[in-house]
C-alpha atoms as a PDB file:
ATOM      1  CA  UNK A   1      -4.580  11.561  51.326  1.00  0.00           C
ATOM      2  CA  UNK A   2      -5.392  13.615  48.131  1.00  0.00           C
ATOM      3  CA  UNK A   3      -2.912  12.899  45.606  1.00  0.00           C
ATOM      4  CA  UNK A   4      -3.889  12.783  42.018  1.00  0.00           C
ATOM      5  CA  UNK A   5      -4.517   9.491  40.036  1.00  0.00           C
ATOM      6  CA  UNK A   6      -5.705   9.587  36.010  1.00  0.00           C
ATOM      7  CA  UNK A   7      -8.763   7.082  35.167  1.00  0.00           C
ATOM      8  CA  UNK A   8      -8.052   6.713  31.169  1.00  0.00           C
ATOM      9  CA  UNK A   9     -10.362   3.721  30.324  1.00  0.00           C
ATOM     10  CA  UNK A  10     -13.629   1.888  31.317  1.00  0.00           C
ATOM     11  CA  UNK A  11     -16.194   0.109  30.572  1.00  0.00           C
ATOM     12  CA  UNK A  12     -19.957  -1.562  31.868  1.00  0.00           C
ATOM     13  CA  UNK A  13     -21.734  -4.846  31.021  1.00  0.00           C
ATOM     14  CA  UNK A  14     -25.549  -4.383  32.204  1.00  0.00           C
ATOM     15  CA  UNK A  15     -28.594  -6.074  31.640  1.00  0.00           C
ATOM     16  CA  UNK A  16     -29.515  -3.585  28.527  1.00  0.00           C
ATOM     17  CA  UNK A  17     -26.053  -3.913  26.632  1.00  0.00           C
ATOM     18  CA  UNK A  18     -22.625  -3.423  26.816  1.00  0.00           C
ATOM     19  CA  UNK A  19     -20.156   0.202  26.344  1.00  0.00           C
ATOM     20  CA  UNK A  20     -17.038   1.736  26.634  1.00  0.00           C
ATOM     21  CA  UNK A  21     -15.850   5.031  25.678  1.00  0.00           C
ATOM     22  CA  UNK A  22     -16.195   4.260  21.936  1.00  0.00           C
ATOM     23  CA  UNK A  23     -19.328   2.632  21.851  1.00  0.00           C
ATOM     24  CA  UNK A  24     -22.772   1.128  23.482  1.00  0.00           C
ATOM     25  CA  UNK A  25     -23.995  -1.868  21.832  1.00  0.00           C
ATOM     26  CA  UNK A  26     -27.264  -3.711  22.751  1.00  0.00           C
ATOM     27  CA  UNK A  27     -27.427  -7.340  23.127  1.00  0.00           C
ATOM     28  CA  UNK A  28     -27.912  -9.110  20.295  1.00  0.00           C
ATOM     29  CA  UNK A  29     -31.067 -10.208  19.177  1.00  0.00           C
ATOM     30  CA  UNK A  30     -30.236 -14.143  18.903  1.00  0.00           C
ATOM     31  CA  UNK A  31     -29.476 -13.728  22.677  1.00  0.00           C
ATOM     32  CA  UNK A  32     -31.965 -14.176  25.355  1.00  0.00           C
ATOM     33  CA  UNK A  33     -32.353 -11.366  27.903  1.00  0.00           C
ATOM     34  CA  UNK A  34     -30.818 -13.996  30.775  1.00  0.00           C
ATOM     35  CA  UNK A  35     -28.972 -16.135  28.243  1.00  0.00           C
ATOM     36  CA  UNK A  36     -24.762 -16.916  27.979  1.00  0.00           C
ATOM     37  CA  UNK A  37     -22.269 -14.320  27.117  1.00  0.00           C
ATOM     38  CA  UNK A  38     -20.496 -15.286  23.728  1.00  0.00           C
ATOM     39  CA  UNK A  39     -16.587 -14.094  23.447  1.00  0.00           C
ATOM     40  CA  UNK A  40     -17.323 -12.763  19.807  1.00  0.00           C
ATOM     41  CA  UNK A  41     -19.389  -9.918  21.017  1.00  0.00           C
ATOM     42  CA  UNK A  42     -16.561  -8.282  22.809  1.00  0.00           C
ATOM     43  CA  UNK A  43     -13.550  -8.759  20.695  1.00  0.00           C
ATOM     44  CA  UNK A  44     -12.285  -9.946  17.466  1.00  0.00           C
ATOM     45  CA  UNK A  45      -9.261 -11.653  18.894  1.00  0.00           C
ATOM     46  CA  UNK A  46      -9.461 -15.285  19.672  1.00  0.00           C
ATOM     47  CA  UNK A  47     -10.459 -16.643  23.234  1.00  0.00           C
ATOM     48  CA  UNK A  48     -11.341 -19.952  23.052  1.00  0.00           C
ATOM     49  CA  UNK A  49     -11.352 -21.086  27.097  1.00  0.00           C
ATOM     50  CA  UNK A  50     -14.091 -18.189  27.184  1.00  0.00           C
ATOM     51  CA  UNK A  51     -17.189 -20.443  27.421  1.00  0.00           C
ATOM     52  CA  UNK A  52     -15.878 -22.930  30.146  1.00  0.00           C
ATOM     53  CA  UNK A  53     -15.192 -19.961  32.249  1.00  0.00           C
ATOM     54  CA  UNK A  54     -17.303 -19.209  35.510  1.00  0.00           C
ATOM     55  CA  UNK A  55     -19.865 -16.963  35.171  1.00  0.00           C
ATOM     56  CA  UNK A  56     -18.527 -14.060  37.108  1.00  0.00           C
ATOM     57  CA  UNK A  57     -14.859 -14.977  35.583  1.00  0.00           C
ATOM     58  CA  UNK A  58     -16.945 -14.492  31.909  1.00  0.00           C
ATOM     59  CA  UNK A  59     -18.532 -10.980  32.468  1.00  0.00           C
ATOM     60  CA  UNK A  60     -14.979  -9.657  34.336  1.00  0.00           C
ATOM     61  CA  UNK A  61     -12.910 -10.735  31.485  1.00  0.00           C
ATOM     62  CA  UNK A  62     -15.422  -9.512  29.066  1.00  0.00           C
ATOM     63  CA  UNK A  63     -15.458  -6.438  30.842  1.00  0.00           C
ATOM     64  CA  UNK A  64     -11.639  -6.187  30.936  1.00  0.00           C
ATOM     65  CA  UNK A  65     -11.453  -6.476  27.449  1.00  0.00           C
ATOM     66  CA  UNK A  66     -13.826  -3.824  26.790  1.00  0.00           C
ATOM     67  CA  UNK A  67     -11.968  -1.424  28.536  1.00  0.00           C
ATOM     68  CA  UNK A  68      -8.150  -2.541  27.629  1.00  0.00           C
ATOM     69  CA  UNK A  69      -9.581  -2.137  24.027  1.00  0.00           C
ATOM     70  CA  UNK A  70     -10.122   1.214  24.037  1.00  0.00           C
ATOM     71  CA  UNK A  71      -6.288   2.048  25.829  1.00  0.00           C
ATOM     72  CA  UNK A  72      -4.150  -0.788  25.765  1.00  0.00           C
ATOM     73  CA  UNK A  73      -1.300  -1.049  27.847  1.00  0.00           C
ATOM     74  CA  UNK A  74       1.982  -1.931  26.299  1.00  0.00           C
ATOM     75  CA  UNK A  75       3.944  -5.184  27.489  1.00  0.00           C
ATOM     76  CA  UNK A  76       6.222  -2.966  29.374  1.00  0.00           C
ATOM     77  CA  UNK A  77       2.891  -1.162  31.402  1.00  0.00           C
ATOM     78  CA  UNK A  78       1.456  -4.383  31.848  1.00  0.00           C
ATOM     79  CA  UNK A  79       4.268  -5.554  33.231  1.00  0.00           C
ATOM     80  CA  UNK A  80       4.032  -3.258  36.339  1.00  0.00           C
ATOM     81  CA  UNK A  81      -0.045  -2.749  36.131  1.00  0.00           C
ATOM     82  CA  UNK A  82      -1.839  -4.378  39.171  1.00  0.00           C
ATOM     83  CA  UNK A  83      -5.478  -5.849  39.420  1.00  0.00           C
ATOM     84  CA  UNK A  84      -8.383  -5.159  41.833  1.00  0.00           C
ATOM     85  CA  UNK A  85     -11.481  -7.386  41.329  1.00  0.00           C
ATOM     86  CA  UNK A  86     -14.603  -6.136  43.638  1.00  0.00           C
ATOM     87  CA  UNK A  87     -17.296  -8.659  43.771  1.00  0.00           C
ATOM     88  CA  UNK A  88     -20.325  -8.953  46.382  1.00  0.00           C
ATOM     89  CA  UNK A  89     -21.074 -12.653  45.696  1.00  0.00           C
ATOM     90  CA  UNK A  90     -17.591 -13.955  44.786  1.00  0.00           C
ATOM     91  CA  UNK A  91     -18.189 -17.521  42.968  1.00  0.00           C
ATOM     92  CA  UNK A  92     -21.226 -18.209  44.650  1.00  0.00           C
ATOM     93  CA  UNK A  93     -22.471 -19.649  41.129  1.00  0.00           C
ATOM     94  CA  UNK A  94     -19.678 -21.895  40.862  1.00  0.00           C
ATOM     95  CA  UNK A  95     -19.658 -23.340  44.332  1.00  0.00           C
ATOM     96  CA  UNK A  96     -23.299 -24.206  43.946  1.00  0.00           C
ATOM     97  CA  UNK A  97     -22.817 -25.883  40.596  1.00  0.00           C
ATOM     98  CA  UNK A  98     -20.269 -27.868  42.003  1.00  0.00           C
ATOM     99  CA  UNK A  99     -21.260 -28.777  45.202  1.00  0.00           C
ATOM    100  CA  UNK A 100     -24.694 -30.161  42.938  1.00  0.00           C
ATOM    101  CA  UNK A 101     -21.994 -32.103  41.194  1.00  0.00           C
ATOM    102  CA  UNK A 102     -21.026 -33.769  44.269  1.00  0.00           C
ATOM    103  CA  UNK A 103     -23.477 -34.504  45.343  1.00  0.00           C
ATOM    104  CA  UNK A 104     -24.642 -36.152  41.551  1.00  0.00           C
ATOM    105  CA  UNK A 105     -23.930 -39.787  40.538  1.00  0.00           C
ATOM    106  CA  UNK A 106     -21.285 -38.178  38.409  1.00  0.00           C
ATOM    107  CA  UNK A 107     -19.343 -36.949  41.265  1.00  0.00           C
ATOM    108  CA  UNK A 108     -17.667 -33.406  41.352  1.00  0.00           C
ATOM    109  CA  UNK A 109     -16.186 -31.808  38.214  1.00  0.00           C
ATOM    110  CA  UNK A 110     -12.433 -30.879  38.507  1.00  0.00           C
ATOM    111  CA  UNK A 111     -12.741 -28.174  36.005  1.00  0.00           C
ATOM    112  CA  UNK A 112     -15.570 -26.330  37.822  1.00  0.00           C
ATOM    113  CA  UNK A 113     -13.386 -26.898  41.779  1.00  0.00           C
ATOM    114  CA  UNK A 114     -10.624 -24.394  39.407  1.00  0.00           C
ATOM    115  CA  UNK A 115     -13.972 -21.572  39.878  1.00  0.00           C
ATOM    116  CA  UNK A 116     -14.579 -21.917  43.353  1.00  0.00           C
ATOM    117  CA  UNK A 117     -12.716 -18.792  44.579  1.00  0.00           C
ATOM    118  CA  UNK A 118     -13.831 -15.922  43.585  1.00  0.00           C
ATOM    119  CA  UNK A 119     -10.072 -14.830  42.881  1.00  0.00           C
ATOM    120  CA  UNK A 120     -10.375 -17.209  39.499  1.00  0.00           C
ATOM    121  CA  UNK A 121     -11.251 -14.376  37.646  1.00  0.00           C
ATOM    122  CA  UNK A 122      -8.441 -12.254  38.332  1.00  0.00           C
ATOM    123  CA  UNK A 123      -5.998 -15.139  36.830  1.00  0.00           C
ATOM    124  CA  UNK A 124      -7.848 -14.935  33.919  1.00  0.00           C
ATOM    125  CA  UNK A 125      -7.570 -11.722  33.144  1.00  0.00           C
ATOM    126  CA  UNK A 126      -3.891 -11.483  34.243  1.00  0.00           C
ATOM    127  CA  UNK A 127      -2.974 -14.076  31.950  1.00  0.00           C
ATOM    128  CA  UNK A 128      -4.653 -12.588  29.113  1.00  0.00           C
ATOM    129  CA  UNK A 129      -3.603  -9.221  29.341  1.00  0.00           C
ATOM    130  CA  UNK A 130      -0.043 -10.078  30.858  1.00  0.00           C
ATOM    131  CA  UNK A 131      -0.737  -8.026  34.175  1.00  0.00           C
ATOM    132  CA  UNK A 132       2.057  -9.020  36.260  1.00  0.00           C
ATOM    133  CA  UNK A 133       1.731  -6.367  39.001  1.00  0.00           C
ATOM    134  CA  UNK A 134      -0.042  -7.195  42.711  1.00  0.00           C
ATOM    135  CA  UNK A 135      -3.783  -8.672  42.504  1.00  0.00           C
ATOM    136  CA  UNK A 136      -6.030  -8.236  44.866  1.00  0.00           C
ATOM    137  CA  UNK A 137      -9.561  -9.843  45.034  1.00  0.00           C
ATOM    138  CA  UNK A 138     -12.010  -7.544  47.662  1.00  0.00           C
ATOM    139  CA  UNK A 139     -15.233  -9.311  48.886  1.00  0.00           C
ATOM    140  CA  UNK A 140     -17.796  -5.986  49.142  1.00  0.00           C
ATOM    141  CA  UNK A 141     -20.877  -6.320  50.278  1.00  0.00           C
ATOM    142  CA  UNK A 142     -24.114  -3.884  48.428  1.00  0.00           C
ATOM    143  CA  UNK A 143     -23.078  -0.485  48.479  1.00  0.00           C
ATOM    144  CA  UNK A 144     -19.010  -0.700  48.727  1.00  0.00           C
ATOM    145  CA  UNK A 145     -18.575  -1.237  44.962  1.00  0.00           C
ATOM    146  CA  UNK A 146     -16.509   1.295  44.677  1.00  0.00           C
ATOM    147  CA  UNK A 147     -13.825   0.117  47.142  1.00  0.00           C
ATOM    148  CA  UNK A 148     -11.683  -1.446  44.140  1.00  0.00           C
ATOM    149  CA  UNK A 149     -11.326   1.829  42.907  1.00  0.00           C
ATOM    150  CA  UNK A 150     -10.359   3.287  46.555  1.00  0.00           C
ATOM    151  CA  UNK A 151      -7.274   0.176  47.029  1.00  0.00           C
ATOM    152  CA  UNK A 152      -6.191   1.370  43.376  1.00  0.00           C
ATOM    153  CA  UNK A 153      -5.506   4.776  44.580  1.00  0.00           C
ATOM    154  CA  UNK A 154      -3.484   3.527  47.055  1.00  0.00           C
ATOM    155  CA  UNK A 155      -1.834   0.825  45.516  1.00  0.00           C
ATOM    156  CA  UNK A 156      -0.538   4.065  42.892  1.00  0.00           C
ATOM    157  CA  UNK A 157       0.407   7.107  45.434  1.00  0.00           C
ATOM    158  CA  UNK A 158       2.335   4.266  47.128  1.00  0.00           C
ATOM    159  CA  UNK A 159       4.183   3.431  44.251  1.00  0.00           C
ATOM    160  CA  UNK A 160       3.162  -0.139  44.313  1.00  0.00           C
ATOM    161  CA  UNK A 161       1.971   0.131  40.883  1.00  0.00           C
ATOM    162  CA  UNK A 162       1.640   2.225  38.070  1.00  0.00           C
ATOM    163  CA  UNK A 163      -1.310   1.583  36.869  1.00  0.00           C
ATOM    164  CA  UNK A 164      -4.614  -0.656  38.332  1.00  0.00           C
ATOM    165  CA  UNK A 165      -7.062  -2.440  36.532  1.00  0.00           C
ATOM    166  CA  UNK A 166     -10.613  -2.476  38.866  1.00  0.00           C
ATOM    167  CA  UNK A 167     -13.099  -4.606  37.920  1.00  0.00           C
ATOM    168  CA  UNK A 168     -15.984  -4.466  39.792  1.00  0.00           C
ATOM    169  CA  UNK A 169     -18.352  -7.776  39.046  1.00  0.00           C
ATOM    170  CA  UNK A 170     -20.942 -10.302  39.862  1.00  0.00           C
ATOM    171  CA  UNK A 171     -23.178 -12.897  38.266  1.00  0.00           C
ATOM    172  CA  UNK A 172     -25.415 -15.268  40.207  1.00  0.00           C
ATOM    173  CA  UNK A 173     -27.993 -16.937  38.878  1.00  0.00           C
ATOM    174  CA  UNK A 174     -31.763 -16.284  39.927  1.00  0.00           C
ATOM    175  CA  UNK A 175     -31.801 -19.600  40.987  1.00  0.00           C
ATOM    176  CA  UNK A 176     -29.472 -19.252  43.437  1.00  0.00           C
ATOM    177  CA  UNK A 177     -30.285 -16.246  44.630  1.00  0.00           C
ATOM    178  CA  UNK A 178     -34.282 -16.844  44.925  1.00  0.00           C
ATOM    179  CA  UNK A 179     -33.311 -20.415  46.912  1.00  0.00           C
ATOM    180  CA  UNK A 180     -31.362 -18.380  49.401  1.00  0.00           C
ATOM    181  CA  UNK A 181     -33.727 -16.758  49.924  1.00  0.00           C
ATOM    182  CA  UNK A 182     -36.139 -19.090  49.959  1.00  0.00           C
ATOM    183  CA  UNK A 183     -38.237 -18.053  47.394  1.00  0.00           C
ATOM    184  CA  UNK A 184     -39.170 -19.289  43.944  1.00  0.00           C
ATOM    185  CA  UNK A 185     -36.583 -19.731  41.625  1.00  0.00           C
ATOM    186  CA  UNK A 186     -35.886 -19.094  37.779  1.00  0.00           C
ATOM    187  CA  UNK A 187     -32.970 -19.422  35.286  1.00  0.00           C
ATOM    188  CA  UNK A 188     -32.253 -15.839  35.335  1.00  0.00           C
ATOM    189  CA  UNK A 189     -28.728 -14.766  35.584  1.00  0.00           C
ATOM    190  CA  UNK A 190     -28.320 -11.475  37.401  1.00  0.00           C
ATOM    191  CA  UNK A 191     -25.100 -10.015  35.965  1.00  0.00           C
ATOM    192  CA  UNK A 192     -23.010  -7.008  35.216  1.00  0.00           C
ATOM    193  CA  UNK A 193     -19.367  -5.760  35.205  1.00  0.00           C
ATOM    194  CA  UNK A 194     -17.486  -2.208  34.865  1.00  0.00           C
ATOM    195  CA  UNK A 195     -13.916  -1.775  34.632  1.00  0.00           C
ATOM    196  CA  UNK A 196     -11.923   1.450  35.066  1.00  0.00           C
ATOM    197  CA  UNK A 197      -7.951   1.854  34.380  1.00  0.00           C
ATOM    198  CA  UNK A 198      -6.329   3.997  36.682  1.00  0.00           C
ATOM    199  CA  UNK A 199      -2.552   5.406  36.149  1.00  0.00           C
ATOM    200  CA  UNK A 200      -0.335   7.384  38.262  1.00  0.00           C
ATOM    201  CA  UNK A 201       1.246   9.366  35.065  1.00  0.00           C
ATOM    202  CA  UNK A 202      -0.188   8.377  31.785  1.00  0.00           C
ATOM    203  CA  UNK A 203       1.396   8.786  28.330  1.00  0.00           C
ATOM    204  CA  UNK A 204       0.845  11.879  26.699  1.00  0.00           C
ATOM    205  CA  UNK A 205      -1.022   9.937  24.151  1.00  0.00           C
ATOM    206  CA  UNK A 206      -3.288   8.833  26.338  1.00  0.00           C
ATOM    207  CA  UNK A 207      -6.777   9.782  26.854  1.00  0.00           C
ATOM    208  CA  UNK A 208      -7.164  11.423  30.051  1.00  0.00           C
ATOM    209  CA  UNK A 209     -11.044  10.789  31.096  1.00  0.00           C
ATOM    210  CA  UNK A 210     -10.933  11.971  34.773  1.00  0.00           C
ATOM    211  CA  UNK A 211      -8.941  13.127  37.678  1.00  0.00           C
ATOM    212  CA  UNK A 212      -9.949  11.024  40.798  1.00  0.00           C
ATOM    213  CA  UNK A 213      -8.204  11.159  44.671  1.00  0.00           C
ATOM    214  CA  UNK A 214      -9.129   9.972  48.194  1.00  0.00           C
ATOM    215  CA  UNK A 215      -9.861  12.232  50.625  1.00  0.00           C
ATOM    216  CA  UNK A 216     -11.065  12.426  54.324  1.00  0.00           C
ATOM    217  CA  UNK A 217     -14.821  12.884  54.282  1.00  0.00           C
ATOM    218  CA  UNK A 218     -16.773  14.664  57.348  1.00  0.00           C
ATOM    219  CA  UNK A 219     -18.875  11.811  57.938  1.00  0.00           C
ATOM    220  CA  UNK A 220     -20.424  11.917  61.180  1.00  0.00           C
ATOM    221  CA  UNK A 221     -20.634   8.220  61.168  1.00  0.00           C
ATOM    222  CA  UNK A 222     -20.362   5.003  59.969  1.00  0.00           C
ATOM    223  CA  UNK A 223     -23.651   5.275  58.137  1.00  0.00           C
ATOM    224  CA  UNK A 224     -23.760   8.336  56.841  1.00  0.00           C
ATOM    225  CA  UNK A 225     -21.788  11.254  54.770  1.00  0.00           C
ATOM    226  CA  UNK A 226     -23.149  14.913  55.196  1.00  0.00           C
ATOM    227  CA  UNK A 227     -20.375  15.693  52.599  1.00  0.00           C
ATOM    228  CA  UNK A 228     -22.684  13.938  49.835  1.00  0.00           C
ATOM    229  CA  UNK A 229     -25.310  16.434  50.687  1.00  0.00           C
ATOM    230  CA  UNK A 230     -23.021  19.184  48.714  1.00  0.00           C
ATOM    231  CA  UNK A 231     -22.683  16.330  45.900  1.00  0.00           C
ATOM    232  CA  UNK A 232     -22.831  17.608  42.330  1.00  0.00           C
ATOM    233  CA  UNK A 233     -23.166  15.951  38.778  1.00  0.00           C
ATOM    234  CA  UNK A 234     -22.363  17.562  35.502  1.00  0.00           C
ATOM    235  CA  UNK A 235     -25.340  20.208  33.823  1.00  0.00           C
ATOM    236  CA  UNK A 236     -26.873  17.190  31.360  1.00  0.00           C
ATOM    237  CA  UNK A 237     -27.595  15.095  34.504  1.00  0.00           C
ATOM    238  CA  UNK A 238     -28.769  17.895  36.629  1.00  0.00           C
ATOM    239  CA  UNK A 239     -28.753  18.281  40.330  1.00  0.00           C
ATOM    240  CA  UNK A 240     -28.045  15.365  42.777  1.00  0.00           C
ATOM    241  CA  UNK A 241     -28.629  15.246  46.609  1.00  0.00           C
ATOM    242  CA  UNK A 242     -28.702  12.667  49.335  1.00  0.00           C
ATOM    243  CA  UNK A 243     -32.620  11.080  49.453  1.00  0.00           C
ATOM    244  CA  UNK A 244     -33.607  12.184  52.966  1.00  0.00           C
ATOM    245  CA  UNK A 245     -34.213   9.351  55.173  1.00  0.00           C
ATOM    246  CA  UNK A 246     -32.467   6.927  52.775  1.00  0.00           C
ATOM    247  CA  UNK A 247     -28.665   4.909  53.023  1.00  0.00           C
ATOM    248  CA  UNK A 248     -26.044   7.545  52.093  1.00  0.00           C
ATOM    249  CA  UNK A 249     -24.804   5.125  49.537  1.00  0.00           C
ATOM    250  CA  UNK A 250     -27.498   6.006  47.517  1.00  0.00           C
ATOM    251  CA  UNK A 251     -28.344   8.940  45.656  1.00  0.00           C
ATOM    252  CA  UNK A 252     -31.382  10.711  44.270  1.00  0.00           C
ATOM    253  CA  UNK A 253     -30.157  12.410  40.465  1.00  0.00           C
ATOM    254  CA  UNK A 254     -32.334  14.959  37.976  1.00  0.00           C
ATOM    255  CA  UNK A 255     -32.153  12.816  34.613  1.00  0.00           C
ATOM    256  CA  UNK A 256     -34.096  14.692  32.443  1.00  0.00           C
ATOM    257  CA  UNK A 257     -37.370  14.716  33.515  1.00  0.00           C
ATOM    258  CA  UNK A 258     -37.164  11.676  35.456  1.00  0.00           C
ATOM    259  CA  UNK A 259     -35.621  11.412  39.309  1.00  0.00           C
ATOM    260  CA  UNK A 260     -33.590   8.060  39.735  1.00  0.00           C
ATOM    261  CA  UNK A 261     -32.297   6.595  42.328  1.00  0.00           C
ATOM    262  CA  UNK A 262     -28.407   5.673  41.610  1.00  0.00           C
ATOM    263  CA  UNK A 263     -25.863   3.742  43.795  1.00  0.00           C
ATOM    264  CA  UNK A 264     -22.636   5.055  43.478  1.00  0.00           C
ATOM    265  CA  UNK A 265     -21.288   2.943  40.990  1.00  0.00           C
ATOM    266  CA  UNK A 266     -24.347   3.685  38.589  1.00  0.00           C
ATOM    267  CA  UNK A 267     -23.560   7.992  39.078  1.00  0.00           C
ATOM    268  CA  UNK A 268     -19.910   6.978  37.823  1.00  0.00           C
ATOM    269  CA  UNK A 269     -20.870   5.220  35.429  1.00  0.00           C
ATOM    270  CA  UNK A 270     -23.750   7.344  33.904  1.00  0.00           C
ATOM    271  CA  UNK A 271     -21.087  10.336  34.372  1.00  0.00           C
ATOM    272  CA  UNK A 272     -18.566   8.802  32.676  1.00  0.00           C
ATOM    273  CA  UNK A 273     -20.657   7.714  29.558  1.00  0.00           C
ATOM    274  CA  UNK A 274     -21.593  11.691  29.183  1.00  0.00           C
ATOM    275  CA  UNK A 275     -18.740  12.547  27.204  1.00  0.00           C
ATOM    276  CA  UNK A 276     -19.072  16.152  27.206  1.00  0.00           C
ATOM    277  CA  UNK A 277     -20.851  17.453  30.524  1.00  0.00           C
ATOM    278  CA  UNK A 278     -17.808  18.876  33.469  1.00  0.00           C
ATOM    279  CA  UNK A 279     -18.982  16.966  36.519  1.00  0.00           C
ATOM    280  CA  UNK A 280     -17.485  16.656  40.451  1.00  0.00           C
ATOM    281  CA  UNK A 281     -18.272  13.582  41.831  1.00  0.00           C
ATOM    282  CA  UNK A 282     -17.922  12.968  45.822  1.00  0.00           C
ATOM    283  CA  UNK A 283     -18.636   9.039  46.293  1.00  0.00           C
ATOM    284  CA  UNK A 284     -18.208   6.793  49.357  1.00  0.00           C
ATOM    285  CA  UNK A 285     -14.908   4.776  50.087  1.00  0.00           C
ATOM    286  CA  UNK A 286     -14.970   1.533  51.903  1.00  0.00           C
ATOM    287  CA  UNK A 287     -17.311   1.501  54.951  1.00  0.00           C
ATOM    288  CA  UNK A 288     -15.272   2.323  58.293  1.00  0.00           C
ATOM    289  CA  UNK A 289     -12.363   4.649  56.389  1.00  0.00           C
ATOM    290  CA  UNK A 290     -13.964   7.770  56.503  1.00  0.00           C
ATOM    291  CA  UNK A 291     -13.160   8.277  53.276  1.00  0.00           C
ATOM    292  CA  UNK A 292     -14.656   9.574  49.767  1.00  0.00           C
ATOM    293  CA  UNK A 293     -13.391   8.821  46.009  1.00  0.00           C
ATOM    294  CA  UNK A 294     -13.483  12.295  44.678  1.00  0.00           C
ATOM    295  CA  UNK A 295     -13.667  11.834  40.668  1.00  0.00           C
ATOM    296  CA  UNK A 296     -13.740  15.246  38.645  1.00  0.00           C
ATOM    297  CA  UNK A 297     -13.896  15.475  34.946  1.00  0.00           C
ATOM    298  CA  UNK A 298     -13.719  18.798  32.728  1.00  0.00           C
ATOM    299  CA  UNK A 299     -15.962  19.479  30.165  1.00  0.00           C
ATOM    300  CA  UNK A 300     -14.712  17.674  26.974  1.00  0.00           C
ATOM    301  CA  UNK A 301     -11.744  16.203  29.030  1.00  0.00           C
ATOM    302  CA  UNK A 302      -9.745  13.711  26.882  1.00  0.00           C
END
């Protein structure tokens, strides 16, 4: 499999701000490092069901938005445009809140039961943005973020759509996640988003922002990929191999004067934000495929 897809638009909600290919804003100052997301900071246009969304429905939609803002899709694309949401803890948030509920004097809430799949968010966005092609909602555990993007390249070569929205997302609260665990627990909310447009044959008018295809990797194995250890990343990010000893779905990158270590999702995303640098990108597909998102970008490609 190596046909050619177009990714035209994206975007990333993190814990330092939010950015697409026009901008990156910080969080405003009235808002608490772990506090709610408010509608307003994402878009002028009017979304008033925003706050009584889910948590993880809240930072996909917002992340959506960001990247539909940048290259909209007409009524007629949207019409045929499917949507891939990747999450690794679904609506965890929501089925804890409601079970609590429950198991309250005041009984379970109706209006949080609608947020107990983690497929909620995709209806929102649909509705919003009119996408009326296939949805499909992946569970991925750490480290197959990227499968969204892998199911949108297929969903296109196979003509099952002509364009895929991927949002990759998840928002659990500390509290949550620390019980689970059994450790302490605070009010933090552990969140982020990204969300990448991909088209089969985009407008002429349309930004182009990289080229990006499955193709067979030589893994040896399930858990590994020698391939990654000819990886390379654009000049302004430097070199990038495998860390030696360490999961191959994580990899060591020259940033500046700093080494990093990146999951895959963070090289796109860092690669994609440098506007300017050429850069080949050979990332792992779902575990068990043998395959590897290959995402190249010329220098000043638009």
């Amino acid at each position: 499999m190596n046909d050619l897809c177009f990714l035209t638009a994206w975007s990333r909600l993190d814990d330092t701000g939010f950015a697409n290919p026009q901008s990156r804003t910080a969080w405003p100052g009235e808002r608490s490092p772990d506090g709610p997301l408010r509608w307003s900071w994402f878009s002028a246009a009017p979304f008033e069901r925003f706050g009584r969304l889910d948590l993880l429905s809240q930072y996909a939609v917002a992340a959506a938005e960001l990247a539909l803002q940048v290259q909209p899709l007409s009524p007629a694309e949207a019409a045929g445009a499917a949507l891939c949401l990747g999450t690794a803890h679904g609506s965890l948030a929501a089925d804890c809140e409601f079970l609590a509920g429950a198991n309250s004097a005041a009984g379970p809430s109706p209006t949080v039961f609608s947020y107990t799949l983690p497929s909620a968010a995709i209806g929102e966005i649909s509705i919003r943005h009119q996408l009326t092609g296939p949805s499909l909602c992946l569970l991925c555990p750490p480290g197959d973020e990227l499968s969204p993007l892998q199911e949108a390249v297929r969903l296109l070569i196979q003509r099952e759509a002509r364009a895929v929205l991927c949002v990759v997302a998840d928002a659990v609260p500390d509290l949550y996640r620390r019980a689970a665990l059994g450790a302490a627990a605070t009010d933090r909310v552990a969140g982020y988003a990204c969300a990448f447009l991909l088209e089969a044959a985009p407008p002429a008018e349309r930004s182009v922002l990289a080229n990006v295809s499955v193709v067979k990797s030589s893994a040896a194995g399930a858990g590994e990929m020698s391939s990654l250890e000819q990886f390379t990343i654009g000049c302004s990010h430097g070199g990038a191999t495998l860390c030696p000893g360490e999961p191959y779905r994580r990899a060591k990158c020259v940033l500046g004067e700093s080494i990093q270590t990146l999951s895959a999702l963070e090289m796109l995303c860092r690669t994609l934000a440098d506007g300017e640098a050429a850069a080949r990108l050979e990332l792992p597909g779902l575990r068990g495929t043998g395959e590897t998102l290959a995402i190249c970008r010329e220098a000043n490609q638009r």
